[in-house]
C-alpha atoms as a PDB file:
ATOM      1  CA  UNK A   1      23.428 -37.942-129.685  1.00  0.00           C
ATOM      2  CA  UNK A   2      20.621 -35.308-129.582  1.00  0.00           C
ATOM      3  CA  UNK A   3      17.627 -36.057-126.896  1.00  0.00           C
ATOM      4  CA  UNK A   4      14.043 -35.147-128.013  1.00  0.00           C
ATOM      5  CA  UNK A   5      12.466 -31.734-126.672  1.00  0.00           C
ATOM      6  CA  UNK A   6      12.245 -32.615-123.149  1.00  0.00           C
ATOM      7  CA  UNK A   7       8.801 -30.634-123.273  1.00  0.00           C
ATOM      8  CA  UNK A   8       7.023 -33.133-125.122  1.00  0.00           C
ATOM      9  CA  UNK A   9       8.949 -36.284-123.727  1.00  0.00           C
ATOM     10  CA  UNK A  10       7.736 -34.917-120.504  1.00  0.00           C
ATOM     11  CA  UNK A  11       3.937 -33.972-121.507  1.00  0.00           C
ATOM     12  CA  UNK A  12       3.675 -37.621-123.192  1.00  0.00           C
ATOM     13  CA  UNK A  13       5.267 -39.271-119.769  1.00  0.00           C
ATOM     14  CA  UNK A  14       2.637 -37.358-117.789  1.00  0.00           C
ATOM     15  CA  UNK A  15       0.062 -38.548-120.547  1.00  0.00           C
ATOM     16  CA  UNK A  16       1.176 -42.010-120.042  1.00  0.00           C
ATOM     17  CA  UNK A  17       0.966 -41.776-116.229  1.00  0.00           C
ATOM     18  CA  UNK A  18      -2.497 -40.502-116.026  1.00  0.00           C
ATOM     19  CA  UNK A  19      -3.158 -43.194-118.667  1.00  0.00           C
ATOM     20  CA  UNK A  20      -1.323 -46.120-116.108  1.00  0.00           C
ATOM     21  CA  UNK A  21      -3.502 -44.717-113.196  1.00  0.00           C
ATOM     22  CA  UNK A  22      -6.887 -46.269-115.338  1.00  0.00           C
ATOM     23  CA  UNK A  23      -6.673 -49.898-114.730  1.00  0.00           C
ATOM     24  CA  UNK A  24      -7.971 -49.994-118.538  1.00  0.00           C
ATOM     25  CA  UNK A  25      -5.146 -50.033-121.267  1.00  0.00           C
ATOM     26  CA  UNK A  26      -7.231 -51.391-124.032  1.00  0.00           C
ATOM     27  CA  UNK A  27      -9.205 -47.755-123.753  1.00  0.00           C
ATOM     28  CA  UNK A  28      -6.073 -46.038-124.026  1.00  0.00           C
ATOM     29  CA  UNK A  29      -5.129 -48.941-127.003  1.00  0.00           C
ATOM     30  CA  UNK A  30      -5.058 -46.124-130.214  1.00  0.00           C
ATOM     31  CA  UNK A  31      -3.054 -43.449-128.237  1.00  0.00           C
ATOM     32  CA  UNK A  32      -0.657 -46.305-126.667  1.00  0.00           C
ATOM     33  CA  UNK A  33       0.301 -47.569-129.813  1.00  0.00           C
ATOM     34  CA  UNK A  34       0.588 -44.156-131.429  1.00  0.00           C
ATOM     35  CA  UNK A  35       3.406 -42.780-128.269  1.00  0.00           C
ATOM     36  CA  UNK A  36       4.854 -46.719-128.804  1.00  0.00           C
ATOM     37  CA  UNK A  37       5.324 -45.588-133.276  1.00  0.00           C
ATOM     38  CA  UNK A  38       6.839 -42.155-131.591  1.00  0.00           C
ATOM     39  CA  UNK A  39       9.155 -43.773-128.680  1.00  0.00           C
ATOM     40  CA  UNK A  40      10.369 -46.322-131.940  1.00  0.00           C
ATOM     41  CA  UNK A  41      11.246 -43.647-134.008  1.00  0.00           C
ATOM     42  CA  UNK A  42      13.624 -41.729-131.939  1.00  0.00           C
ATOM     43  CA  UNK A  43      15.609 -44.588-130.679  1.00  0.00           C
ATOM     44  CA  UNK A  44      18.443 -44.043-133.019  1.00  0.00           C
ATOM     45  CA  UNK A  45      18.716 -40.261-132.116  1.00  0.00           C
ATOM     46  CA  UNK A  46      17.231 -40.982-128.118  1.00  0.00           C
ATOM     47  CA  UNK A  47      17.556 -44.481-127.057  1.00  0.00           C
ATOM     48  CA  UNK A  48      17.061 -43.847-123.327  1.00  0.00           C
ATOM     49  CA  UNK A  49      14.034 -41.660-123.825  1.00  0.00           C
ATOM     50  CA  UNK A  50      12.546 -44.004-126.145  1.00  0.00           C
ATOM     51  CA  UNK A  51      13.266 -47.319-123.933  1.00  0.00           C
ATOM     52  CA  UNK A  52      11.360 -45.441-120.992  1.00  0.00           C
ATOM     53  CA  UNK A  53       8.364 -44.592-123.513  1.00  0.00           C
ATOM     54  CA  UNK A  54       8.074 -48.250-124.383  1.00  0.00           C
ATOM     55  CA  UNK A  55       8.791 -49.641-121.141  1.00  0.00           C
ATOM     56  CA  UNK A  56       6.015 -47.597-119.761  1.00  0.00           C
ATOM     57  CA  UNK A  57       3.752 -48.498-122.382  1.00  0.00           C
ATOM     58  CA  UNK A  58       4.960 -52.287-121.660  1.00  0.00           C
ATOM     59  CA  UNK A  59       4.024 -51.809-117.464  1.00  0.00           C
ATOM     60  CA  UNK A  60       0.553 -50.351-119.001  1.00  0.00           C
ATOM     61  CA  UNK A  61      -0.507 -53.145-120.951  1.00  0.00           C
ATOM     62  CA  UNK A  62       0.666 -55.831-118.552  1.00  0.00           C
ATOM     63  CA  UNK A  63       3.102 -56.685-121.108  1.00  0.00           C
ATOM     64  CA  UNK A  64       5.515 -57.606-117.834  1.00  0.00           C
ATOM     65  CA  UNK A  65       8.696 -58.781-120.028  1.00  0.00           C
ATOM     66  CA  UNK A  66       8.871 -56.169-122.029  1.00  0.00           C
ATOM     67  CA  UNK A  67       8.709 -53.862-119.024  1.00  0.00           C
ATOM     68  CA  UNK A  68      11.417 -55.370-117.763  1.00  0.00           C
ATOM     69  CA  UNK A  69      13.599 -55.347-121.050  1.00  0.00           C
ATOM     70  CA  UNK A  70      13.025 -51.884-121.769  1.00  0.00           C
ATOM     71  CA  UNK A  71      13.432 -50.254-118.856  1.00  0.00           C
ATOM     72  CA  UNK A  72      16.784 -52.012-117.930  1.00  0.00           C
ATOM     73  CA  UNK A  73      17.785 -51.094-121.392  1.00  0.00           C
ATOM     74  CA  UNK A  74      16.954 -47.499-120.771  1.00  0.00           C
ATOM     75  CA  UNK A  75      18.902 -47.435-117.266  1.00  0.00           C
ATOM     76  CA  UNK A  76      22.134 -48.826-119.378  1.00  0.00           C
ATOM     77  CA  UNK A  77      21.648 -46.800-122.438  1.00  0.00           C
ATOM     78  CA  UNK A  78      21.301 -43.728-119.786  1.00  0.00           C
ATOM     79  CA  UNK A  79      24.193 -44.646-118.008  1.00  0.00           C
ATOM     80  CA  UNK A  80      22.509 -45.349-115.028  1.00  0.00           C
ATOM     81  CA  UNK A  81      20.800 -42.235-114.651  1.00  0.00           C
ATOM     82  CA  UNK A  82      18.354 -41.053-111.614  1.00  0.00           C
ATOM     83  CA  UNK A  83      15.544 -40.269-114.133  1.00  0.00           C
ATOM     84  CA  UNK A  84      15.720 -43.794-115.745  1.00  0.00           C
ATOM     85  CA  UNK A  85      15.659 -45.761-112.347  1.00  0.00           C
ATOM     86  CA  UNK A  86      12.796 -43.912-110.955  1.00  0.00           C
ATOM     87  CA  UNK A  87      11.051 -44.482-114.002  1.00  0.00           C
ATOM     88  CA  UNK A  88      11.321 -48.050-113.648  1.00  0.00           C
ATOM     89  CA  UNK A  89      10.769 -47.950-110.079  1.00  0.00           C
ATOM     90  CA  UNK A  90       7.450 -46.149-110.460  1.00  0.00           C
ATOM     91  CA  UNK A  91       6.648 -49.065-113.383  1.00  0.00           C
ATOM     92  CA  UNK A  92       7.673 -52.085-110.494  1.00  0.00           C
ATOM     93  CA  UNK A  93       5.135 -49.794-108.046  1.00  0.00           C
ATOM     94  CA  UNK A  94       2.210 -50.095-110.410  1.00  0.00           C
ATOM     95  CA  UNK A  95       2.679 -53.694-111.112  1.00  0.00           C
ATOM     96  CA  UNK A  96       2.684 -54.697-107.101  1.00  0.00           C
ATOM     97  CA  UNK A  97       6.624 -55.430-107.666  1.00  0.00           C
ATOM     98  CA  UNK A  98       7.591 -53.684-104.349  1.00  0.00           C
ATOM     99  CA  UNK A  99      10.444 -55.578-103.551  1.00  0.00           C
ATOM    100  CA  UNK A 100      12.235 -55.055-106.969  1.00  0.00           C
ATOM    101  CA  UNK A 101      10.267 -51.335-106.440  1.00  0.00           C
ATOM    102  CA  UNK A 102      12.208 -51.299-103.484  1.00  0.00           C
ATOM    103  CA  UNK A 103      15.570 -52.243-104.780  1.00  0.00           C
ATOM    104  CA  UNK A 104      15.733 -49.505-107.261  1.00  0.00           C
ATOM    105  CA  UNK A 105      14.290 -46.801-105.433  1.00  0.00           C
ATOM    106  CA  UNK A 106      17.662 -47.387-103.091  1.00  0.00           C
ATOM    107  CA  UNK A 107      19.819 -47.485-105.930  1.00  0.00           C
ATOM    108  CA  UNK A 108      18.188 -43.616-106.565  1.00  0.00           C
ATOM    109  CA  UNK A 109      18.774 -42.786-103.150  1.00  0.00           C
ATOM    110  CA  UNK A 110      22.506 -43.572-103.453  1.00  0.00           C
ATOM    111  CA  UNK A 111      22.944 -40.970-106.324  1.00  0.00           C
ATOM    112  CA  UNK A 112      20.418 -37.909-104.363  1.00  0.00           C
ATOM    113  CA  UNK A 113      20.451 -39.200-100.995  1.00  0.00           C
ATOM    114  CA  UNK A 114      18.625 -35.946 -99.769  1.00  0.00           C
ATOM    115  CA  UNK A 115      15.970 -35.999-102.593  1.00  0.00           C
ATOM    116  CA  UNK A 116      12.712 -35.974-100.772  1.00  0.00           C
ATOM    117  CA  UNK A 117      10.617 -37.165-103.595  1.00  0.00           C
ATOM    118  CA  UNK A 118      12.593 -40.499-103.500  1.00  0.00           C
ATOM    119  CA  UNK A 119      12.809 -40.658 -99.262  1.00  0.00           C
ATOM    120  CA  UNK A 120       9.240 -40.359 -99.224  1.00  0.00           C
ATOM    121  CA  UNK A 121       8.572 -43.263-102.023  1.00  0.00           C
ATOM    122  CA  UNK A 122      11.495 -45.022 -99.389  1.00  0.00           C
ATOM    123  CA  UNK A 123       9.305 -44.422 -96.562  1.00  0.00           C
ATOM    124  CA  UNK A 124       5.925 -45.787 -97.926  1.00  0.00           C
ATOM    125  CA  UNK A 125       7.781 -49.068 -99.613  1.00  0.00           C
ATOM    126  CA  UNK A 126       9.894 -49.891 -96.342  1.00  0.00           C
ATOM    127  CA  UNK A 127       6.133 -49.196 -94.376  1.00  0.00           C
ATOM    128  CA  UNK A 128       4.499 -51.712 -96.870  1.00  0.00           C
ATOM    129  CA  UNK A 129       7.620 -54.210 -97.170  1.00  0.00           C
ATOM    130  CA  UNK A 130       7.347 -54.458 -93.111  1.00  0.00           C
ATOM    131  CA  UNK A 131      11.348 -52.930 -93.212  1.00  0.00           C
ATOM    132  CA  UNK A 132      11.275 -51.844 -89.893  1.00  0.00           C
ATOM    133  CA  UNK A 133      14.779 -50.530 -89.093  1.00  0.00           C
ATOM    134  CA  UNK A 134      14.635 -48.608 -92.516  1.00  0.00           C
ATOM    135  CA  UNK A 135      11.036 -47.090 -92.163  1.00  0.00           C
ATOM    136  CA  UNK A 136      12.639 -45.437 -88.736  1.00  0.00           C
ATOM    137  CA  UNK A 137      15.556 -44.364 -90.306  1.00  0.00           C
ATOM    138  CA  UNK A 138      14.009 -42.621 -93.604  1.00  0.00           C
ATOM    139  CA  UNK A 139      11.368 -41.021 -91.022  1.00  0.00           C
ATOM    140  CA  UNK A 140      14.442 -39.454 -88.726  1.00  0.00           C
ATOM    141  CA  UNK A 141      16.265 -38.647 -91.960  1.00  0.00           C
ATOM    142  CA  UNK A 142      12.838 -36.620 -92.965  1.00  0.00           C
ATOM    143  CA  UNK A 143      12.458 -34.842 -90.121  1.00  0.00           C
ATOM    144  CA  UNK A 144      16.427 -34.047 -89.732  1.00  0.00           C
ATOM    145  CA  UNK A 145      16.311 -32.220 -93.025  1.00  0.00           C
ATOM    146  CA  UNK A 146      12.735 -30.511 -92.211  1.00  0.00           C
ATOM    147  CA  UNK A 147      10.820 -32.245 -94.890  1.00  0.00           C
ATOM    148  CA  UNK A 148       6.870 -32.547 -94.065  1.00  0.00           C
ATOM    149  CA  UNK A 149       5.267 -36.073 -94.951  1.00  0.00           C
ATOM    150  CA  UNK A 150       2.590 -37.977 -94.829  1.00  0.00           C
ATOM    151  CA  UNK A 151       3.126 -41.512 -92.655  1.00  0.00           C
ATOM    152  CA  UNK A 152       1.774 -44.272 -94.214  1.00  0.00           C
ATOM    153  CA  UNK A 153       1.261 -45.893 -90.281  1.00  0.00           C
ATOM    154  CA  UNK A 154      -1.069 -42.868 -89.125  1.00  0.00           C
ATOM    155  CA  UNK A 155      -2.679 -42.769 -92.203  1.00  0.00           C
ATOM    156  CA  UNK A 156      -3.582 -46.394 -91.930  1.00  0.00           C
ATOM    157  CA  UNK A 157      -4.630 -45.823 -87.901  1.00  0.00           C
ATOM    158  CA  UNK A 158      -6.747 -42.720 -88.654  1.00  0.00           C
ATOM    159  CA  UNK A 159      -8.761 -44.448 -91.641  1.00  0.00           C
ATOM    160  CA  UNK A 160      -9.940 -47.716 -89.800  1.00  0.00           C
ATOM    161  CA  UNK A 161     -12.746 -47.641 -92.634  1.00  0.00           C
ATOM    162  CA  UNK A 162     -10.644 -47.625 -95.631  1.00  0.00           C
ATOM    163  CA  UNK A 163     -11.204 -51.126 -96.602  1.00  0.00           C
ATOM    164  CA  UNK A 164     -14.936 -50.425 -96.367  1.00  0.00           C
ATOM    165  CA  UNK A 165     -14.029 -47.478 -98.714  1.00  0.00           C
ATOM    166  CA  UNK A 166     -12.196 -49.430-100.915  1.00  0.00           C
ATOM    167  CA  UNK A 167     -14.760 -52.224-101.531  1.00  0.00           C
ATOM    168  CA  UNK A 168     -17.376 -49.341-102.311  1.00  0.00           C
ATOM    169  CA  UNK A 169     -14.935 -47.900-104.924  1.00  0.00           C
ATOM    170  CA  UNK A 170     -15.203 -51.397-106.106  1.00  0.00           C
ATOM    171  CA  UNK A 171     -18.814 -51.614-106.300  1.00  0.00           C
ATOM    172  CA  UNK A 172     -19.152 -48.355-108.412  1.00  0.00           C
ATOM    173  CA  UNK A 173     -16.397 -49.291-110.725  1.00  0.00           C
ATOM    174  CA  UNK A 174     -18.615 -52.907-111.479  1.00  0.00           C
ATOM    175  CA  UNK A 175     -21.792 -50.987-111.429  1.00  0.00           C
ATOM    176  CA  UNK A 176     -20.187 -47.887-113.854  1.00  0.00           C
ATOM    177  CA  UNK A 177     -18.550 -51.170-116.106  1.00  0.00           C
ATOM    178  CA  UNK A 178     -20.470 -54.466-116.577  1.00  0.00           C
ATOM    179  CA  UNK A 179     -18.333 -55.816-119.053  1.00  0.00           C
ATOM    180  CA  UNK A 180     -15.902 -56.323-115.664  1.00  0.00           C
ATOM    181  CA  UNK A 181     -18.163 -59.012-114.639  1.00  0.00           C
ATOM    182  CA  UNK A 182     -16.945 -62.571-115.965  1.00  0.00           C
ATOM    183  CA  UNK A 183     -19.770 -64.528-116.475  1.00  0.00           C
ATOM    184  CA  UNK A 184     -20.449 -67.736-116.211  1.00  0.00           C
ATOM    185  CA  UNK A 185     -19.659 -70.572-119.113  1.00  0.00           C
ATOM    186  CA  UNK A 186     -21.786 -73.430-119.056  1.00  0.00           C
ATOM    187  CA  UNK A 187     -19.743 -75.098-121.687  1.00  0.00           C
ATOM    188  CA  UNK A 188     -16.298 -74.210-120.687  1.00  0.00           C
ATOM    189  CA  UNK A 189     -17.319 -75.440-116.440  1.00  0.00           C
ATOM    190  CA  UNK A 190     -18.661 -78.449-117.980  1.00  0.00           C
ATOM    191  CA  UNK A 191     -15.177 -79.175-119.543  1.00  0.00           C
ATOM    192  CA  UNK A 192     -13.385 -78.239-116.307  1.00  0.00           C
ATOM    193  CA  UNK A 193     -15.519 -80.264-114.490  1.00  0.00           C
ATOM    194  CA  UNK A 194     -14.684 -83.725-116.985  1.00  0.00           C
ATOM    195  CA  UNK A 195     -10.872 -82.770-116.681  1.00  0.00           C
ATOM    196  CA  UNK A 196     -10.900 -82.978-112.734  1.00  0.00           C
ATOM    197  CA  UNK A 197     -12.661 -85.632-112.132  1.00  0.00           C
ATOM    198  CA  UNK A 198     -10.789 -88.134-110.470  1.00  0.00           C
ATOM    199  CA  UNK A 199      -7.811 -86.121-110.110  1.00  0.00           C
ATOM    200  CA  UNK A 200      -6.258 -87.308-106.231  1.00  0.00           C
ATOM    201  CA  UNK A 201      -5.286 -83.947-104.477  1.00  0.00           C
ATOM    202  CA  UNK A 202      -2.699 -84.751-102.175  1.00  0.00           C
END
């Protein structure tokens, strides 16, 4: 079985995760479905390259099944490789699935327990996931093997106003995109209204 250059495989995945990072797949929609024609043809010749194509494609769009499906395929097909579980661990991250996120990002510890890349990602999703005992651990293990990092607790305590920054990112986004703004339907409340009405909520 002959893998695809692994230069463009990895310029496309880099492509795809600057595209992921947009909260807008439907401006990406032309490219997306162009990488999706390229991941499909190579599946006979790549299949784990190609399922990790698709399956980030699928985490893109919000397609959340298909995210699934593919990237589990990819992680068989692979035989469990490291690059196919973080790949699906960094699709579970963008969709808010930290536990799941969580779960495989452990499994990728198990095969490079020293990696730093993946005791880091440990370290923020045992922070976020409130996994006390293993947020202490991953930060001694850090600092045994002399690996700087940035702790997702003093980041939090030194940036009180980072909600306030958040909800002005917020406010530019809406004020940069309209079309973000649903607007009210006369019509379709109307309808919602004559549906409820005199519905007992117990």
């Amino acid at each position: 079985m002959r893998p695809v250059p692994k230069t463009k495989y990895d310029h496309t995945i880099k492509e795809l995760n600057i595209m992921s990072g947009s909260y807008d797949a439907q401006a990406h929609e032309f490219r997306l479905a162009q990488i999706k024609r390229e991941a499909e043809a190579i599946r006979q010749k790549d299949p784990t390259s190609s399922y990790i194509l698709l399956g980030i494609i699928a985490c893109i769009k919000n397609d959340i099944e298909n995210m699934h499906r593919y990237h589990k395929n990819a992680i068989n097909c692979s035989g469990k490789s490291l690059h196919s579980i973080m790949q699906y661990s960094s699709s579970l991250f963008n969709q808010g699935l930290l536990k799941d996120c969580y779960v495989y990002s452990s499994q990728a510890h198990e095969i490079e327990p020293s990696n730093p890349a993946i005791l880091k990602e440990l370290l923020r999703l045992s922070y976020y996931l409130e996994l006390n005992e293993q947020y202490e651990q991953i930060k001694q293990k850090l600092e045994r093997l002399g690996v700087h990092y940035d702790d997702p607790a003093v980041f939090l305590e030194d940036n009180d106003d980072w909600l306030e920054k958040a909800f002005t990112a917020m406010d530019r986004l809406i004020d940069d995109n309209p079309d973000l703004i649903v607007k009210p339907n006369p019509e379709r409340e109307a309808i919602i209204d004559e549906l409820i009405e005199g519905v007992v909520i117990d």
